[in-house]
Each structure stands twice: as structure tokens, then as C-alpha cells.
N, C-alpha and C. Protein backbone atom coordinates (compact mmCIF):
# COMPACT_ATOMS: atom_id res chain seq x y z
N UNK A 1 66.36 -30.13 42.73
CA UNK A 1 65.16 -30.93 42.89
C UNK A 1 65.21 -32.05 41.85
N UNK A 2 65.04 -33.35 42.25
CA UNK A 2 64.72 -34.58 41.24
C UNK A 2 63.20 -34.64 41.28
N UNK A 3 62.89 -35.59 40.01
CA UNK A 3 62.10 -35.79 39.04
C UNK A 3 60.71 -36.61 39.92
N UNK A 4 61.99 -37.43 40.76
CA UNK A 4 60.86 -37.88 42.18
C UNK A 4 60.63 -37.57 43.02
N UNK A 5 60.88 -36.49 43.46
CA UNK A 5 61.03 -35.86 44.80
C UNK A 5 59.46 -35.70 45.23
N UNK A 6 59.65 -36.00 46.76
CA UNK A 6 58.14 -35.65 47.03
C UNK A 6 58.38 -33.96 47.84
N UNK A 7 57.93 -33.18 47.15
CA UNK A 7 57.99 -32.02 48.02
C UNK A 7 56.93 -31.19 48.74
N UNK A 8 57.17 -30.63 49.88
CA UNK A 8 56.22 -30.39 50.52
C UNK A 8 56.55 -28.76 50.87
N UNK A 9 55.39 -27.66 50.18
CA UNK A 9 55.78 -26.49 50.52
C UNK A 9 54.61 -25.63 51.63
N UNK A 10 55.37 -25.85 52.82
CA UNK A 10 54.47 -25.25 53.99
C UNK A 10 54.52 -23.78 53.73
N UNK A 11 53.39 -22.91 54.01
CA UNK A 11 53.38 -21.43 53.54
C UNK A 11 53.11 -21.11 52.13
N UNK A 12 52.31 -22.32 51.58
CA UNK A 12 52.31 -21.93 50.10
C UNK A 12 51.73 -20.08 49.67
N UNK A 13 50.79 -19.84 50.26
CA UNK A 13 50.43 -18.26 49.95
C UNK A 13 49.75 -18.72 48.73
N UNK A 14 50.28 -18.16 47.71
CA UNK A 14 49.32 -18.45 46.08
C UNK A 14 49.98 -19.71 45.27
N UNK A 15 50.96 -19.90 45.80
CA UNK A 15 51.35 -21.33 44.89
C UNK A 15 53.08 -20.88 44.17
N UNK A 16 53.60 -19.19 44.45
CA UNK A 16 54.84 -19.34 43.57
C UNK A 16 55.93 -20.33 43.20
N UNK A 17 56.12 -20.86 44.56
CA UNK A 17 56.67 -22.15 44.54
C UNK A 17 55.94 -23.12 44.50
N UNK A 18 55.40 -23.51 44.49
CA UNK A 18 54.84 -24.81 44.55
C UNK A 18 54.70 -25.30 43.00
N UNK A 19 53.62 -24.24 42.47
CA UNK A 19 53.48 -23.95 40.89
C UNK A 19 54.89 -24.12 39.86
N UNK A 20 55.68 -24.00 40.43
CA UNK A 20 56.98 -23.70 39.22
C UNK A 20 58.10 -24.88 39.87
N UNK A 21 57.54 -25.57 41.27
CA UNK A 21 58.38 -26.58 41.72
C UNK A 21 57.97 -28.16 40.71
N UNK A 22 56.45 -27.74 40.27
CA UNK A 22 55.64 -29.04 39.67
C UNK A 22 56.23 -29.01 38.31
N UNK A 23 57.13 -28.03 37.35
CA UNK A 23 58.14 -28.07 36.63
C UNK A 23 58.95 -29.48 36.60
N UNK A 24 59.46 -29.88 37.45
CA UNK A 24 60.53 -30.75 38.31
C UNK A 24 60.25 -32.09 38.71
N UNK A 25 59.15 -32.01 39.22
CA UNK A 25 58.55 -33.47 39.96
C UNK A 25 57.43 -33.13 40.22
N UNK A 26 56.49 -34.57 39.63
CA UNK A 26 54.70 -34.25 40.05
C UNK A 26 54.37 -34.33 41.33
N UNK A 27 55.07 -34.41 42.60
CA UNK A 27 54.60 -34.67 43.96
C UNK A 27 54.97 -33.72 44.65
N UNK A 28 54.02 -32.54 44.50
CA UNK A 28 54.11 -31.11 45.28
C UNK A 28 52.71 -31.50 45.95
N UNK A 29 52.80 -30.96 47.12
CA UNK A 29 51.60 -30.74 47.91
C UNK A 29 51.68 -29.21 48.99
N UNK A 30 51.28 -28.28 48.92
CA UNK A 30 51.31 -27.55 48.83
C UNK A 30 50.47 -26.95 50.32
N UNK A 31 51.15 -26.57 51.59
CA UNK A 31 49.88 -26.21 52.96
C UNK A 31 49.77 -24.60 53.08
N UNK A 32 48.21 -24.53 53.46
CA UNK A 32 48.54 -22.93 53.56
C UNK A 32 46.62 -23.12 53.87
N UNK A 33 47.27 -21.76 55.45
CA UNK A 33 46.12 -21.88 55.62
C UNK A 33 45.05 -20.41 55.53
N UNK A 34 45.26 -19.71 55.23
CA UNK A 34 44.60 -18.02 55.16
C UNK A 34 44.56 -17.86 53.34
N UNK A 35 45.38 -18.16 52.13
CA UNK A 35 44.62 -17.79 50.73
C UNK A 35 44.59 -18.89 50.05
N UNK A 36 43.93 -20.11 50.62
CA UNK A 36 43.65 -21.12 50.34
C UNK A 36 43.19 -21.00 49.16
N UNK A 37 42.20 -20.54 48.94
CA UNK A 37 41.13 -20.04 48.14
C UNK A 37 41.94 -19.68 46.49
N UNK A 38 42.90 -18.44 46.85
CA UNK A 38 43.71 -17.95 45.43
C UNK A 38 44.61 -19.45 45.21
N UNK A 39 45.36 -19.46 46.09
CA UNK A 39 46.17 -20.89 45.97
C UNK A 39 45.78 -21.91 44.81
N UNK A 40 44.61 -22.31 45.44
CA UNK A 40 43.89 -23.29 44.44
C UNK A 40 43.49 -22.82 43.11
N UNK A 41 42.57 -21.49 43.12
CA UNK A 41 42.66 -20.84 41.76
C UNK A 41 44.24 -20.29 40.61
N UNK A 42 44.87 -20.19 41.62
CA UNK A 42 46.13 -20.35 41.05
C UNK A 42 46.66 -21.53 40.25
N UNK A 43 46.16 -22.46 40.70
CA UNK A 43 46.88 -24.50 40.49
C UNK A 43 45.69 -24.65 38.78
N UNK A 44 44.93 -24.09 39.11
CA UNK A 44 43.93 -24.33 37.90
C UNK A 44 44.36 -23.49 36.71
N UNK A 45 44.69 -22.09 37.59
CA UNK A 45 44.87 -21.36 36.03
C UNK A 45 46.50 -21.92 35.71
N UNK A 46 46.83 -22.29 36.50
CA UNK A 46 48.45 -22.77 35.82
C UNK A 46 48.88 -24.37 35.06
N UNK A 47 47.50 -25.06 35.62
CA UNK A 47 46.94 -26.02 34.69
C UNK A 47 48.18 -27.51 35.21
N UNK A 48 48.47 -27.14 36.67
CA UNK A 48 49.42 -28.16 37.12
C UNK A 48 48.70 -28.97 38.79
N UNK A 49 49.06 -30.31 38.91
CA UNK A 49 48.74 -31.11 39.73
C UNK A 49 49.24 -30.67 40.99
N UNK A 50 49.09 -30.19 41.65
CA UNK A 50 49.75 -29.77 43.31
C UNK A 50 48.51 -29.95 43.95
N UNK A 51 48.58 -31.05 45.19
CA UNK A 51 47.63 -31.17 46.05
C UNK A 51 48.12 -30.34 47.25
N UNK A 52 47.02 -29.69 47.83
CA UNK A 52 46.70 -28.49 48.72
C UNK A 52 46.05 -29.13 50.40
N UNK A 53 46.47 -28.94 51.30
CA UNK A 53 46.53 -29.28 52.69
C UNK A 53 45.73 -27.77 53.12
N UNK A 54 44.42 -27.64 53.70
CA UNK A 54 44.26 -26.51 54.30
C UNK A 54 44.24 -26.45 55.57
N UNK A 55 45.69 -25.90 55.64
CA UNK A 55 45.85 -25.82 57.04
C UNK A 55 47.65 -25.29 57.35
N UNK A 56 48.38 -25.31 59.01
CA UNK A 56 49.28 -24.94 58.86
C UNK A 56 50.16 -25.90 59.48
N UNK A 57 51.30 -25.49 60.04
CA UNK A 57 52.49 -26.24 60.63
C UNK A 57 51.84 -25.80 62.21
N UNK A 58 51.86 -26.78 63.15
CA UNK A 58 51.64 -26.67 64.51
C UNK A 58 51.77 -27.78 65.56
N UNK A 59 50.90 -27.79 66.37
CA UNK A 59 50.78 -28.71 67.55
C UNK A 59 49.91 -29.48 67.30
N UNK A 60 48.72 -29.09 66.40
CA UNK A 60 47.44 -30.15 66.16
C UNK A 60 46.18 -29.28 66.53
N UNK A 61 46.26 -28.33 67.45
CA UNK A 61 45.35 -27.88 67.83
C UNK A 61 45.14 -26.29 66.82
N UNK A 62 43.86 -25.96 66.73
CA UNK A 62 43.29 -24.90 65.97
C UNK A 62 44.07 -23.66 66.12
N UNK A 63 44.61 -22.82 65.28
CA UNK A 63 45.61 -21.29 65.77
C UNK A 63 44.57 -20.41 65.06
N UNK A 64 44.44 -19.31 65.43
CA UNK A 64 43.97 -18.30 64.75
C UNK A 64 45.55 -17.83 64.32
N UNK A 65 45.43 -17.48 62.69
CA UNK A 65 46.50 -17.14 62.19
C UNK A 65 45.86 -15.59 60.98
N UNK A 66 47.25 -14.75 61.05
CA UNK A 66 46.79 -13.28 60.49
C UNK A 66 48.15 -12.93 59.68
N UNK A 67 47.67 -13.05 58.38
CA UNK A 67 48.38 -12.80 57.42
C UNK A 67 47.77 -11.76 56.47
N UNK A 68 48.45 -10.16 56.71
CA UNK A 68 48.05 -9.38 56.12
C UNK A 68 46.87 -8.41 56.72
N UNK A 69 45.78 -8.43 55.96
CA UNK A 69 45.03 -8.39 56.79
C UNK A 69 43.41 -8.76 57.03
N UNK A 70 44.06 -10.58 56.99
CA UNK A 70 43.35 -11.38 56.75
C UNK A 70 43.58 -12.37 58.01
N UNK A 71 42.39 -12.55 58.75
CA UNK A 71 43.03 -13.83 59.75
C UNK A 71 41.74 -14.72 59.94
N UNK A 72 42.26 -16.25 59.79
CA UNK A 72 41.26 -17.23 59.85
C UNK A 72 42.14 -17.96 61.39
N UNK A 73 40.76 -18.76 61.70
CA UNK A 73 41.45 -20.34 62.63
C UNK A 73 41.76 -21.26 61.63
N UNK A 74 42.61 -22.16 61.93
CA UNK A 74 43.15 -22.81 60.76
C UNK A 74 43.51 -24.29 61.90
N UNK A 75 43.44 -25.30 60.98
CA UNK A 75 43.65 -26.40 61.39
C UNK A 75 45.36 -26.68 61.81
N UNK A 76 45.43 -27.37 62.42
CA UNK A 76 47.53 -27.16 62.39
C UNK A 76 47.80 -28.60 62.72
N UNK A 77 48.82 -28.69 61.91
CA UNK A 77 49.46 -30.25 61.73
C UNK A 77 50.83 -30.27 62.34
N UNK A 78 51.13 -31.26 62.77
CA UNK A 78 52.51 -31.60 63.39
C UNK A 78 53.43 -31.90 62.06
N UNK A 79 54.51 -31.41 61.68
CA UNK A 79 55.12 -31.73 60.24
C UNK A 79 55.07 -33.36 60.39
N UNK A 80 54.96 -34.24 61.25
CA UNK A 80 55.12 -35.49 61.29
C UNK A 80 53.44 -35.98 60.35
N UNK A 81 52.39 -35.21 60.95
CA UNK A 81 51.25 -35.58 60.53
C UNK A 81 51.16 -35.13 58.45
N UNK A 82 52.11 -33.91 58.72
CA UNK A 82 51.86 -33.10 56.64
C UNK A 82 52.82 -34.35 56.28
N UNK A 83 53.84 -34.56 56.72
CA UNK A 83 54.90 -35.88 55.69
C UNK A 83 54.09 -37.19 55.86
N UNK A 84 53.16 -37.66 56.84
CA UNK A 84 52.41 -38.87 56.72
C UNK A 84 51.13 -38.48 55.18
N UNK A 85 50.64 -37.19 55.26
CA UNK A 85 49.47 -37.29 54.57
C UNK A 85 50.18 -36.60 53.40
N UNK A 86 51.24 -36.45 52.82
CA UNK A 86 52.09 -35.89 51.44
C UNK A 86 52.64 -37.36 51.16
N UNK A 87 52.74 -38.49 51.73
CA UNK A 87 53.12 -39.49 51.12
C UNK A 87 54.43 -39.78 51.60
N UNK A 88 55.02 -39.33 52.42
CA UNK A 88 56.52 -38.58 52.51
C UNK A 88 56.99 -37.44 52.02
N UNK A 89 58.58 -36.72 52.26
CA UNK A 89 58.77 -35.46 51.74
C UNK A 89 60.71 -35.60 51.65
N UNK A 90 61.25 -35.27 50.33
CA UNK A 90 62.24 -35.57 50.05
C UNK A 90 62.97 -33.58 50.25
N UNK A 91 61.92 -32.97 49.82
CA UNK A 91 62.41 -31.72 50.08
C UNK A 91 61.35 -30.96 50.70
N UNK A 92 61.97 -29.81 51.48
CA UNK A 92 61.17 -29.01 52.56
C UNK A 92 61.45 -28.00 52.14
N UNK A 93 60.14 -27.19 51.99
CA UNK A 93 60.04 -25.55 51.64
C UNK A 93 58.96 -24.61 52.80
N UNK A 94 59.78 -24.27 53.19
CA UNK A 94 58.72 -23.53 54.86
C UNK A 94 59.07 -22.49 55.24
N UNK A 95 58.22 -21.67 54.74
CA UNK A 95 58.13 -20.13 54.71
C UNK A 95 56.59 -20.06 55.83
N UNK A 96 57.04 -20.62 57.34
CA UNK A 96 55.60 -20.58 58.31
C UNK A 96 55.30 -19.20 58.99
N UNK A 97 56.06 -18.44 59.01
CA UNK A 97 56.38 -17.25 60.05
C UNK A 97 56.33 -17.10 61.08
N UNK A 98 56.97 -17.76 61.84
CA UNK A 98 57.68 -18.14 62.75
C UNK A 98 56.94 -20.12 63.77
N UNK A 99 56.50 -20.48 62.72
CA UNK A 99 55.95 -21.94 63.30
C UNK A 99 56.98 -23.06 63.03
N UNK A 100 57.86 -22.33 62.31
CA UNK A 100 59.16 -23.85 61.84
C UNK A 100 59.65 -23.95 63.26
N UNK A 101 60.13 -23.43 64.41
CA UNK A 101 60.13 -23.69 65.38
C UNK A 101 59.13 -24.53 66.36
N UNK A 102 58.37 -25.12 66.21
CA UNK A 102 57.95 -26.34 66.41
C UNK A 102 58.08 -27.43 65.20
N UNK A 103 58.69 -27.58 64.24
CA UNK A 103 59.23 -28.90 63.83
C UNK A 103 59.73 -29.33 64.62
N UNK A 104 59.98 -31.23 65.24
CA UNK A 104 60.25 -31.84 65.67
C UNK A 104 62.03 -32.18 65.19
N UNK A 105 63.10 -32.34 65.72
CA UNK A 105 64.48 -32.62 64.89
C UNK A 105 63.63 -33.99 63.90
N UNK A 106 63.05 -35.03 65.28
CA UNK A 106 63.26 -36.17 64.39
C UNK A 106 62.17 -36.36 63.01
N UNK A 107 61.53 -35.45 63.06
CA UNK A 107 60.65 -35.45 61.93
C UNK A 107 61.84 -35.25 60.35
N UNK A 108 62.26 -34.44 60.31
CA UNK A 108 62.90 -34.77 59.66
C UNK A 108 64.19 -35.90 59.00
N UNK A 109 63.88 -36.71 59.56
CA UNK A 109 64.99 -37.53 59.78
C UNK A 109 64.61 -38.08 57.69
N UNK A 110 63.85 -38.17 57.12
CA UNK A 110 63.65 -38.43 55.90
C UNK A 110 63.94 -37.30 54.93
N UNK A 111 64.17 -36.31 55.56
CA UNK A 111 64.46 -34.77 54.67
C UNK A 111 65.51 -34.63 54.04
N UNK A 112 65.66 -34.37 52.40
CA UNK A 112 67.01 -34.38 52.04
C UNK A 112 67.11 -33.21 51.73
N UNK A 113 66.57 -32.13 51.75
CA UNK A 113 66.87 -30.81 51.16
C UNK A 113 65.59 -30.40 52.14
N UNK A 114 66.20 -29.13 52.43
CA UNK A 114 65.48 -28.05 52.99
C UNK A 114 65.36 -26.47 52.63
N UNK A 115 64.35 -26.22 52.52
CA UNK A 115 64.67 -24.35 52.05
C UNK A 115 63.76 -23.69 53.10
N UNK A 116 64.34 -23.09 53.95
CA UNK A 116 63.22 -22.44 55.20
C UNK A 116 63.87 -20.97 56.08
N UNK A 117 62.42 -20.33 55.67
CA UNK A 117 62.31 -18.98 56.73
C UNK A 117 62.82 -19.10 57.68
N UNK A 118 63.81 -18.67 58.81
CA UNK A 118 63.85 -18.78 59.77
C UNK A 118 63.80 -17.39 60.77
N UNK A 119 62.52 -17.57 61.51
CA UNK A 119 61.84 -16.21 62.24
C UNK A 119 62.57 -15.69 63.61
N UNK A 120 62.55 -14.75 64.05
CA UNK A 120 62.73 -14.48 65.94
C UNK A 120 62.12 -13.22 66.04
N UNK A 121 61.52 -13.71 67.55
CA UNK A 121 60.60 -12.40 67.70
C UNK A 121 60.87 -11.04 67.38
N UNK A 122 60.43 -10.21 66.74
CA UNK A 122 58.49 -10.67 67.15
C UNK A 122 57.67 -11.04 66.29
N UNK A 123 58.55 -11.56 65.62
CA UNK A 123 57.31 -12.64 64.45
C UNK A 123 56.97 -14.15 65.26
N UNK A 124 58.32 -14.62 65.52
CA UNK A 124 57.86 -16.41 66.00
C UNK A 124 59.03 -16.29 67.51
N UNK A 125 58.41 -17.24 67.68
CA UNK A 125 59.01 -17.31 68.99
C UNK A 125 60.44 -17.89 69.19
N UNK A 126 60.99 -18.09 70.42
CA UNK A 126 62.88 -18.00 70.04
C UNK A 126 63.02 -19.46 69.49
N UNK A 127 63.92 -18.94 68.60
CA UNK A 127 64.96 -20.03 68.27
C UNK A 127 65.03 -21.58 68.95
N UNK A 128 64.66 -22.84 67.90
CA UNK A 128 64.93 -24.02 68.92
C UNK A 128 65.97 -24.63 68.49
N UNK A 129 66.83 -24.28 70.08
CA UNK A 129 68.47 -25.23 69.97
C UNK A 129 68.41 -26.72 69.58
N UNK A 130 67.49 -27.25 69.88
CA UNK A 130 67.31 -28.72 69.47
C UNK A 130 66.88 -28.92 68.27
N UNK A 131 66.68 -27.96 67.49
CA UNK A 131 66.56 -27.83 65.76
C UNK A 131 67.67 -27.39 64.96
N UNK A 132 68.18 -26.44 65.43
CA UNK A 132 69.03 -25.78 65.20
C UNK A 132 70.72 -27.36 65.11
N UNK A 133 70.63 -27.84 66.43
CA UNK A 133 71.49 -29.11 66.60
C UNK A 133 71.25 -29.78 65.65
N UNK A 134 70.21 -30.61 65.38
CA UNK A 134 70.24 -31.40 64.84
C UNK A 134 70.20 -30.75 62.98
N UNK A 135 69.79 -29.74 62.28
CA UNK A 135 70.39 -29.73 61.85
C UNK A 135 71.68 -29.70 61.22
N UNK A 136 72.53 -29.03 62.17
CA UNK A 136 74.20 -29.10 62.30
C UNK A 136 74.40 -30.16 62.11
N UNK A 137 73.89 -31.12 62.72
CA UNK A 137 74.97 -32.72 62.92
C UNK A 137 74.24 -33.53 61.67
N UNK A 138 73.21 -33.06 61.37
CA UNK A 138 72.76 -34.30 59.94
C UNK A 138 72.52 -33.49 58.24
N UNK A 139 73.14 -32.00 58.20
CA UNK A 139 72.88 -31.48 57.16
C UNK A 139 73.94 -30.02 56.95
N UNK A 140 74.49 -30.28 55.63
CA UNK A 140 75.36 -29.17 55.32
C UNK A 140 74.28 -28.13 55.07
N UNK A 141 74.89 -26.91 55.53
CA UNK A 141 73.92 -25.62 55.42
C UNK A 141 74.57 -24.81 55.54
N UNK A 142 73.61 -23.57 55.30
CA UNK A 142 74.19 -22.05 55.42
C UNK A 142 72.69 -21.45 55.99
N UNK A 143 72.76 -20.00 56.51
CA UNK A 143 71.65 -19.42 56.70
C UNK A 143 72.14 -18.09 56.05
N UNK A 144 71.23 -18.20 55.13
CA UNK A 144 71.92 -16.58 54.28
C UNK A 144 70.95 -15.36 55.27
N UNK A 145 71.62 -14.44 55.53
CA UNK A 145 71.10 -13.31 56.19
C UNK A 145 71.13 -12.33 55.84
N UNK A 146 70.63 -12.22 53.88
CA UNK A 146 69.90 -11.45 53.88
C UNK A 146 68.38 -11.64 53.13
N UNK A 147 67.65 -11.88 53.67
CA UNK A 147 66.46 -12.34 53.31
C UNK A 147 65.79 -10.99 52.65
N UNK A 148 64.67 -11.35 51.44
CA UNK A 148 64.26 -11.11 50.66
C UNK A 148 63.09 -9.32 51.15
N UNK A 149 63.23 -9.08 52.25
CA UNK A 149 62.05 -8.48 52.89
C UNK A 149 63.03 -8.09 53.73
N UNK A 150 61.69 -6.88 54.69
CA UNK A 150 62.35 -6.27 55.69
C UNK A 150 62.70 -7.44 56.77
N UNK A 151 64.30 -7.29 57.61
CA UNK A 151 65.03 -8.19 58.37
C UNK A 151 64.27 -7.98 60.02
N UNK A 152 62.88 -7.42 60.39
CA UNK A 152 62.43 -7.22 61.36
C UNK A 152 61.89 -8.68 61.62
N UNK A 153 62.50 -9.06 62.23
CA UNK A 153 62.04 -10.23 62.97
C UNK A 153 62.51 -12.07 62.25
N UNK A 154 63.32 -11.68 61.42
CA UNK A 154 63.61 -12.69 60.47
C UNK A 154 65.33 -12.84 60.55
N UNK A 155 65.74 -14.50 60.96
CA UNK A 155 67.07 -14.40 61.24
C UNK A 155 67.52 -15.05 60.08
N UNK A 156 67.11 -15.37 58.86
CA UNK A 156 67.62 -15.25 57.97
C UNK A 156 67.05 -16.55 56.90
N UNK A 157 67.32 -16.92 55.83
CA UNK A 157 67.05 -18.14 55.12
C UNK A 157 67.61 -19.47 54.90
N UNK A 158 67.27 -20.62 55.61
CA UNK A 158 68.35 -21.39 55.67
C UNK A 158 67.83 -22.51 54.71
N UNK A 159 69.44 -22.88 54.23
CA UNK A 159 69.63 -23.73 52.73
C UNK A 159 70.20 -24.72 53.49
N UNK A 160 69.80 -26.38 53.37
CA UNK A 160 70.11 -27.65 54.09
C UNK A 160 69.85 -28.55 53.30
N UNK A 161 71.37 -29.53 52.94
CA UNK A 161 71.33 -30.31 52.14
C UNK A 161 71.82 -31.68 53.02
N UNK A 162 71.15 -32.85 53.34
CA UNK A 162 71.51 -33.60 54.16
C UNK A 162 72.82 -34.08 53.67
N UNK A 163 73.99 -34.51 54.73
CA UNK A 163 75.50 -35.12 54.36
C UNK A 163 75.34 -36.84 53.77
């Protein structure tokens, strides 16, 4: 991560990353839509600048989303709409459970680093070949498979550094 980077961490939860990414560069903005609430109390007690998006990765239209066992409706943004209102985004951190499958390829076309969950049912729905492509053809990567948690429904963590 550079010093300018604008980064954008979809799935923030309480801020682990986001909080210790503002280490690095002051332009974290941070989406999450179910512990909004700790998130932000988190940013205060850690005494760092990360602006907070409440809401998630989607189509635009309202999702009821259930994390844990907690579920709100939540507002949902097209990643085209979170990189217009983050200022832009130099690195991507998206831990959605299973919504990175609606990123757009060309939305990223400004992305130089990526760090992202990647889900299959029965968490998120299948795999998109037209994401999947276009990362191949515009970014060196790996998908490490063994992710941090149980592997039920999770095809692994993928690391993308544009060529």
C-alpha cells in the first residue's frame, strides 16, 4: 500500500482493516452495512480518519442482508457508484460474502491492487466468468485456497496486482 492510495474496504465489519490500513495512507473509506454502529465506534476509539459508507456492494436496490445474527435492509451501491463517492480507489479490499460477483470487469479498470473473498454457493451465487476474465487479462494474481475460516462455501482469497 502507498502513502496515496485511495483505498476502499467493502465488508468493513468493525474496521480491522480499514483501522490499521489508515497506518499507510489517509484515504480509507470504509462500507459496511449490518455493524455500522461498532465500526464507527471503533474509528473513534482508534483515533484515525476512515470515512464510513452505510451500506453494501450491489445493484442499487435495497437487500436485506444477515450477518450473524443480525440482519438489516441496507442500501447497495454499484462498486462504480462506492469508487465515484471514495474519490476513486487505488486498492480494493472486499470481503462482501458472496456480492463481489456483481462487480462490473469495467469498474475496475482504475484498480491497482486487489485483496478479495471470493464466495460459491451457498454463500454467493456462481462464479462470474466475465470477472474472473478480465481479471486474468489485466492483473497478476493468485487465489490462495486456503482461506482463513471454514472452506464451506468460499473458493478461496484472491491477491491482484494490476500488470
Amino acid at each position: 500500500m502507498c502513502p496515496s492510495d485511495r483505498v476502499i474496504d467493502i465488508g468493513a465489519n468493525v474496521g480491522a482493516f480499514s483501522i490499521r490500513a489508515f497506518r499507510y495512507s489517509p484515504y480509507i473509506v470504509a462500507v459496511e452495512p449490518v455493524t455500522t454502529a461498532l465500526l464507527r465506534e471503533n474509528i473513534l476509539l482508534n483515533d484515525v480518519s476512515v470515512r464510513v459508507i452505510e451500506g453494501a456492494l450491489g445493484d442499487g436496490k435495497p437487500q436485506k442482508v444477515i450477518w450473524d445474527d443480525c440482519e438489516v435492509t441496507s442500501p447497495t451501491f454499484p462498486l462504480s457508484r462506492i469508487i465515484e463517492m471514495a474519490g476513486g480507489c487505488d486498492f480494493l479490499k472486499c470481503d462482501c460474502e458472496g456480492a463481489e460477483w456483481q462487480v462490473k470487469p469495467d469498474d475496475l479498470a482504475g484498480v491497482r491492487r486487489i485483496e478479495m473473498e471470493l464466495h460459491i454457493p451457498p454463500i454467493g451465487g456462481p462464479p462470474s466468468s466475465l470477472l474472473l476474465d478480465y481479471i486474468d487479462r489485466y492483473y497478476h494474481f493468485a487465489i490462495e485456497r486456503k482461506p482463513v475460516h471454514s472452506a464451506l462455501g468460499v473458493m478461496g482469497v484472491l491477491h491482484a496486482e494490476r500488470k
